[in-house]
Protein backbone atom coordinates (compact mmCIF):
# COMPACT_ATOMS: atom_id res chain seq x y z
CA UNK A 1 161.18 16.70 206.71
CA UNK A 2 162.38 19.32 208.62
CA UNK A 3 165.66 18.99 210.79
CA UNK A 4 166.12 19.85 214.21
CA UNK A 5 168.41 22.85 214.99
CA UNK A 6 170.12 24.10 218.20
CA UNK A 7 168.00 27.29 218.83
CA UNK A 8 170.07 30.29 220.96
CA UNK A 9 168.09 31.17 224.02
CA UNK A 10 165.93 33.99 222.76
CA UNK A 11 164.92 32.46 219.39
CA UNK A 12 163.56 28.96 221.70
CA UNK A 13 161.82 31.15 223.99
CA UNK A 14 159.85 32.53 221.16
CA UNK A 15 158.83 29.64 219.84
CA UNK A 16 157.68 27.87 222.60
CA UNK A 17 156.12 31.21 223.48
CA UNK A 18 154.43 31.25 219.92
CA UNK A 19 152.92 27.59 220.39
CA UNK A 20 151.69 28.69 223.94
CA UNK A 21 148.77 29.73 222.54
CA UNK A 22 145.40 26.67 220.86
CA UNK A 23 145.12 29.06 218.64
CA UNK A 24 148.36 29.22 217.24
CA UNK A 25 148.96 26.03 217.64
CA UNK A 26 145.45 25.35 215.68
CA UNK A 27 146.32 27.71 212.80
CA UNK A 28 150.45 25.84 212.43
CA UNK A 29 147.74 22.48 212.30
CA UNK A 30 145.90 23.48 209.79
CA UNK A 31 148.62 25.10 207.91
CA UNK A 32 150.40 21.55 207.89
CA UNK A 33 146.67 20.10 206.50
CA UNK A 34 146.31 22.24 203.99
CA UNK A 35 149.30 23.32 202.76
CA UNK A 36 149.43 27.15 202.33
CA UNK A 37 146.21 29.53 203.00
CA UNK A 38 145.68 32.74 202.22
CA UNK A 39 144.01 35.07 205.61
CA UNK A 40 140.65 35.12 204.75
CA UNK A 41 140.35 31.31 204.03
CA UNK A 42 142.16 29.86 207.12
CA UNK A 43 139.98 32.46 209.11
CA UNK A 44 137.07 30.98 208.03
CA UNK A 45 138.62 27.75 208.67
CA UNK A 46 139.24 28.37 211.90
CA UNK A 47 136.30 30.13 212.76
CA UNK A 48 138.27 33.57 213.71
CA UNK A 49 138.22 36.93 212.92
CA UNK A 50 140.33 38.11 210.39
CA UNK A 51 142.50 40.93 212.77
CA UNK A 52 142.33 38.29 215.66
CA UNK A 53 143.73 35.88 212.81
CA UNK A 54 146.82 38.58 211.61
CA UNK A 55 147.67 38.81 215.42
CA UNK A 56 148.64 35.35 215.82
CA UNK A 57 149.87 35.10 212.14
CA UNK A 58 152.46 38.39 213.39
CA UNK A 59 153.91 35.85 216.17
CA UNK A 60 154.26 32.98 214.42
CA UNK A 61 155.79 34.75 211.99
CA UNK A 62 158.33 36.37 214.64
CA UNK A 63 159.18 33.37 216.13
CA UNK A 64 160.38 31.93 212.45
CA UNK A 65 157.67 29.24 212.30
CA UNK A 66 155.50 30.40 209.67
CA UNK A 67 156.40 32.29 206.40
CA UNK A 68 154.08 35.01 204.27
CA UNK A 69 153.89 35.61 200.59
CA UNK A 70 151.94 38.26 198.77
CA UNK A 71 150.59 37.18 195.52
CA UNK A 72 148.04 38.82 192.79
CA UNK A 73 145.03 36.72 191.97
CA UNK A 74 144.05 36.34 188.48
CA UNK A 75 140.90 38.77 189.27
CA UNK A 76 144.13 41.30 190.47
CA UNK A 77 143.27 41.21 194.02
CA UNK A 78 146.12 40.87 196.40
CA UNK A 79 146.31 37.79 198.71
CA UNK A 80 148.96 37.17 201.40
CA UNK A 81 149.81 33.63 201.74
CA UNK A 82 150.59 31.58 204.96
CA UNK A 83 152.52 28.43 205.13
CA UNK A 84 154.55 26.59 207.79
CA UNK A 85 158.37 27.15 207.51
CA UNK A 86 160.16 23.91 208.07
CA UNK A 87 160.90 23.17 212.02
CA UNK A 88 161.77 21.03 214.56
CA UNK A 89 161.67 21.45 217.76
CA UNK A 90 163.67 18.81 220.42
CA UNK A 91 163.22 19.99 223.91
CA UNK A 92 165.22 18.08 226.63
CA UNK A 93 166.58 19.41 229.65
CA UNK A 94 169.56 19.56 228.15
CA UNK A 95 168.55 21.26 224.69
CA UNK A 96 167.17 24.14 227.25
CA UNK A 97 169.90 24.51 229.35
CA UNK A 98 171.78 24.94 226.55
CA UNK A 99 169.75 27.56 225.12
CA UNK A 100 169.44 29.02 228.50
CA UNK A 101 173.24 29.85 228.51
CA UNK A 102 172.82 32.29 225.53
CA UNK A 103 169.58 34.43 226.95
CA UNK A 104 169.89 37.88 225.92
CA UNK A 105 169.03 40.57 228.91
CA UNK A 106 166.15 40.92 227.08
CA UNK A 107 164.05 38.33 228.07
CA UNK A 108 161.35 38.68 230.61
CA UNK A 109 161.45 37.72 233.85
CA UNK A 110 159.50 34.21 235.64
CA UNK A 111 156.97 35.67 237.70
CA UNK A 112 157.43 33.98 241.11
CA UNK A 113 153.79 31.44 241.41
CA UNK A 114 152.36 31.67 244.18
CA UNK A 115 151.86 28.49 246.76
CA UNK A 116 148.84 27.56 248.63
């Protein structure tokens, strides 16, 4: 079981920023399912394309909350593995303003929503 850990500002914001999406939230599901999956499989499973598949794999792998491993198949073709790294993410009001305190400049603005 993974253990939670105090994220710094910029490192929370990309993870929450990384699950923001069903589809990467789909492919760290299935990853948990089936343990590790090599690109061409879990697109199929998911019913993606491949280069649609290696964008979300890039963020997720950014954000720390999925690992990669190239490995040779027997038949010598090259296959780059996907698995979950460990995580746990507690969100409170007080883990963020916590994290909040140690933003880099960085980070993008809120855009202002608009009210009706």
């Amino acid at each position: 079981m993974a253990r939670s850990v105090a994220l710094n500002g910029d490192q929370l914001l990309r993870a929450v920023s990384a699950l923001g999406s069903h589809q990467r939230m789909r492919i760290v599901a299935e990853l948990h399912r089936g343990g590790r999956a090599y690109v061409s499989d879990l697109a199929r499973t998911l019913g993606i394309s491949r280069p649609l598949l290696h964008l979300h794999l890039r963020r997720l792998l950014e954000a720390g909350l999925v690992t990669s491993r190239m490995e040779v198949s027997p038949d010598g073709k090259a296959l780059n593995y996907f698995e979950n790294a460990p995580f746990a993410l507690t969100l409170t009001p007080a883990s963020i303003a916590q994290a909040a305190l140690s933003l880099s400049d960085e980070a993008p603005p809120v855009k202002p929503t608009r009210s009706n």
